[in-house]
Protein backbone atom coordinates (compact mmCIF):
# COMPACT_ATOMS: atom_id res chain seq x y z
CA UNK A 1 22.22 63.90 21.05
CA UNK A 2 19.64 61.64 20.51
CA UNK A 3 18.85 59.24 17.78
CA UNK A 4 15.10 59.29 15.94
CA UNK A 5 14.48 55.83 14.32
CA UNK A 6 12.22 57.89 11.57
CA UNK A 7 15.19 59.57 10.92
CA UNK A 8 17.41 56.56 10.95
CA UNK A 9 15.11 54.43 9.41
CA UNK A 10 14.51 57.10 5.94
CA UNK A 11 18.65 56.93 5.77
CA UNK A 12 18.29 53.36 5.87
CA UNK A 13 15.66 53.18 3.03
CA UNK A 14 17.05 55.53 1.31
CA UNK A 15 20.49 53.52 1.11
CA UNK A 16 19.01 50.01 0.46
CA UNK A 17 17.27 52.16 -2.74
CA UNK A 18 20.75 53.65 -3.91
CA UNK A 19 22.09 49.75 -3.30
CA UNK A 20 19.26 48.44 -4.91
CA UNK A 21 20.63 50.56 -7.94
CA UNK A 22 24.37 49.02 -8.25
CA UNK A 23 24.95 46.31 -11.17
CA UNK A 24 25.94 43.52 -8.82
CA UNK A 25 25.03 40.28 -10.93
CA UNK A 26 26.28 41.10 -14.80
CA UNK A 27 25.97 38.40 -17.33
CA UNK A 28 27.95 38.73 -20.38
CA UNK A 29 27.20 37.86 -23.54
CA UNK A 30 30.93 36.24 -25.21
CA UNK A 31 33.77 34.81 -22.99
CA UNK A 32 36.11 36.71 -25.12
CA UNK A 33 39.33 38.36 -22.97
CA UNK A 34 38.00 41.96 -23.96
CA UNK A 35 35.24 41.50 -22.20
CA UNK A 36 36.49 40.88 -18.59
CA UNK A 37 37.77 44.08 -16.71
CA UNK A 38 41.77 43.38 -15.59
CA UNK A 39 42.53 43.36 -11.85
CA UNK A 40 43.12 46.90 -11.84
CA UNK A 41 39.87 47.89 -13.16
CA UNK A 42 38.11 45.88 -10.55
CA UNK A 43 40.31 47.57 -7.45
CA UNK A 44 39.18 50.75 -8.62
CA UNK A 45 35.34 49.92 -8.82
CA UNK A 46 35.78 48.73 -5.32
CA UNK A 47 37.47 51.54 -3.93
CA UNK A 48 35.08 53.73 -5.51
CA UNK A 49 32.22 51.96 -4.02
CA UNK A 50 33.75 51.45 -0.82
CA UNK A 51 34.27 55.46 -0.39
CA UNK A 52 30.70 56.65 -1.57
CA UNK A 53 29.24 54.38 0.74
CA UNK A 54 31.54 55.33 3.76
CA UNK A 55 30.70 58.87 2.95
CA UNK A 56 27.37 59.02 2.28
CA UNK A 57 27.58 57.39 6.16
CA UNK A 58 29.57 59.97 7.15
CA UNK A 59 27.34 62.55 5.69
CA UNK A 60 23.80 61.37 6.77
CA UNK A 61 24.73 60.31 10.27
CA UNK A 62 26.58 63.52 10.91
CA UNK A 63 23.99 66.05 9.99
CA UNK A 64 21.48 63.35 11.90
């Protein structure tokens, strides 16, 4: 099976755009306890965005 790099290099783009779109710097406006998410809140964003990034991996470079 070989490997195109136009193919590889469209996934690639195309993941650096759906990166591109994650909220990875957020500034908030009062220091107030509310405000910040609790450790468990925080696990499950990273678990969440751990998964849909190994399978959308999984997906592209098994149909490649």
């Amino acid at each position: 099976m070989a490997i195109h790099p136009r193919i590889v290099f469209a996934k690639l783009k195309l993941l650096s755009h759906l990166l591109s779109t994650l909220p990875l710097d957020v500034e908030k406006s009062s220091p107030s306890s509310r405000d910040q998410p609790d450790e468990h809140e925080s696990l499950l964003l990273l678990v969440t965005h751990s998964l849909s990034i190994f399978f959308f991996f999984s997906f592209f470079f098994f149909f490649a």
